[in-house]
C-alpha atoms as a PDB file:
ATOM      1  CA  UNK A   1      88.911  77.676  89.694  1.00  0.00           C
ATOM      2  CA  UNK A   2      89.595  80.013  92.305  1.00  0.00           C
ATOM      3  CA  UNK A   3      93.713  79.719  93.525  1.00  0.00           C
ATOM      4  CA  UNK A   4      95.162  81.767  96.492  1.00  0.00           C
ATOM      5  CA  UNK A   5      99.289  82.670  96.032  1.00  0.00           C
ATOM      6  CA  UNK A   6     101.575  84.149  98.346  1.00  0.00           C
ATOM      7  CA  UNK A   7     102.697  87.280  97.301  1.00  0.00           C
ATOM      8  CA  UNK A   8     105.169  88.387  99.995  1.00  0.00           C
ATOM      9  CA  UNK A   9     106.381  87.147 102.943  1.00  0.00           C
ATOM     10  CA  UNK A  10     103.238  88.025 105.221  1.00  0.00           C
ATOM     11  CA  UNK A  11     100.783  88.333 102.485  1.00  0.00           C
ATOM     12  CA  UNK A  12      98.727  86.234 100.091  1.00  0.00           C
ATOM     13  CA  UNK A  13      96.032  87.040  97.313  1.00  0.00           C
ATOM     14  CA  UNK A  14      93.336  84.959  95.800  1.00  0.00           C
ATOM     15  CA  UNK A  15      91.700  85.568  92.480  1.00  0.00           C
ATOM     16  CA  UNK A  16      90.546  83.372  89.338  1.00  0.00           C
ATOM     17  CA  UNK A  17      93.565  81.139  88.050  1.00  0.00           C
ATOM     18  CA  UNK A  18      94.262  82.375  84.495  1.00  0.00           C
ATOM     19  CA  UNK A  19      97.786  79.634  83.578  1.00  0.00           C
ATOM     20  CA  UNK A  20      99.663  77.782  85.590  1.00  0.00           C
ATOM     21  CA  UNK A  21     103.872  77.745  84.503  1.00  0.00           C
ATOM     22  CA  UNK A  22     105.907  74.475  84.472  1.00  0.00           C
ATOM     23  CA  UNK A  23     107.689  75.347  87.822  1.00  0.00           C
ATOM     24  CA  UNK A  24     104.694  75.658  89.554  1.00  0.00           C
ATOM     25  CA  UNK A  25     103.761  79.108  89.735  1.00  0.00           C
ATOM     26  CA  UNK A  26     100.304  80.138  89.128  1.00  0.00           C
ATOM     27  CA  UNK A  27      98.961  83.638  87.497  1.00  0.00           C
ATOM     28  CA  UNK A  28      95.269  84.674  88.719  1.00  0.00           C
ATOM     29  CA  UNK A  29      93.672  87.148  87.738  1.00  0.00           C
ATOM     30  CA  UNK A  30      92.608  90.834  90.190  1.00  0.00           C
ATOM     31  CA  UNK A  31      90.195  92.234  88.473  1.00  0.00           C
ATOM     32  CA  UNK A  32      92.908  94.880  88.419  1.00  0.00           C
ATOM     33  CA  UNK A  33      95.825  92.872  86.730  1.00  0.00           C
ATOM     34  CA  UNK A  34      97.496  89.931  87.510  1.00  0.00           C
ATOM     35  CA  UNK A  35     100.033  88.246  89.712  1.00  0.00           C
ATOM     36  CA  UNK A  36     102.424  85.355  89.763  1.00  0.00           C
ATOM     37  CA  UNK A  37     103.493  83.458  92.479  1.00  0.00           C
ATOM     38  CA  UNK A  38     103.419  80.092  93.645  1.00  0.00           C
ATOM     39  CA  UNK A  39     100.328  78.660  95.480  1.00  0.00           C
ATOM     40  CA  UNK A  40      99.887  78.275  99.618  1.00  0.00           C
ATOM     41  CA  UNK A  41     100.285  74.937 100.778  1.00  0.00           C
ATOM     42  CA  UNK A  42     103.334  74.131  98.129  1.00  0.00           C
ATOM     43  CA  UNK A  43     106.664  73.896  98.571  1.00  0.00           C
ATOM     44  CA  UNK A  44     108.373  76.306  95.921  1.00  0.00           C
ATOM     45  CA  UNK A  45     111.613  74.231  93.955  1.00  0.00           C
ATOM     46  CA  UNK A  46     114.775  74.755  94.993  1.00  0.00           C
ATOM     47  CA  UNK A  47     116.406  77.298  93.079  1.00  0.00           C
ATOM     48  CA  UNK A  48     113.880  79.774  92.483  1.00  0.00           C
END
């Protein structure tokens, strides 16, 4: 499953979902790496 994340204020990425973390965040995959963040169309917890 395919998941697109913010990654900045003004920028997103989308990639293959590789875990998702109890707060909500979700690590894909970039052919490249990976990134964290959490996914577009979620509110992110208060706190983080």
């Amino acid at each position: 499953m395919f998941a697109t994340i913010n990654t900045g204020p003004h920028s997103s990425a989308q990639g293959p979902r590789v875990t998702e973390a109890a707060d909500g965040r979700v690590t894909m995959s970039t052919g490249r790496g990976t990134l964290t963040g959490f996914p577009v169309g979620r509110l992110a917890p208060m706190g983080v």
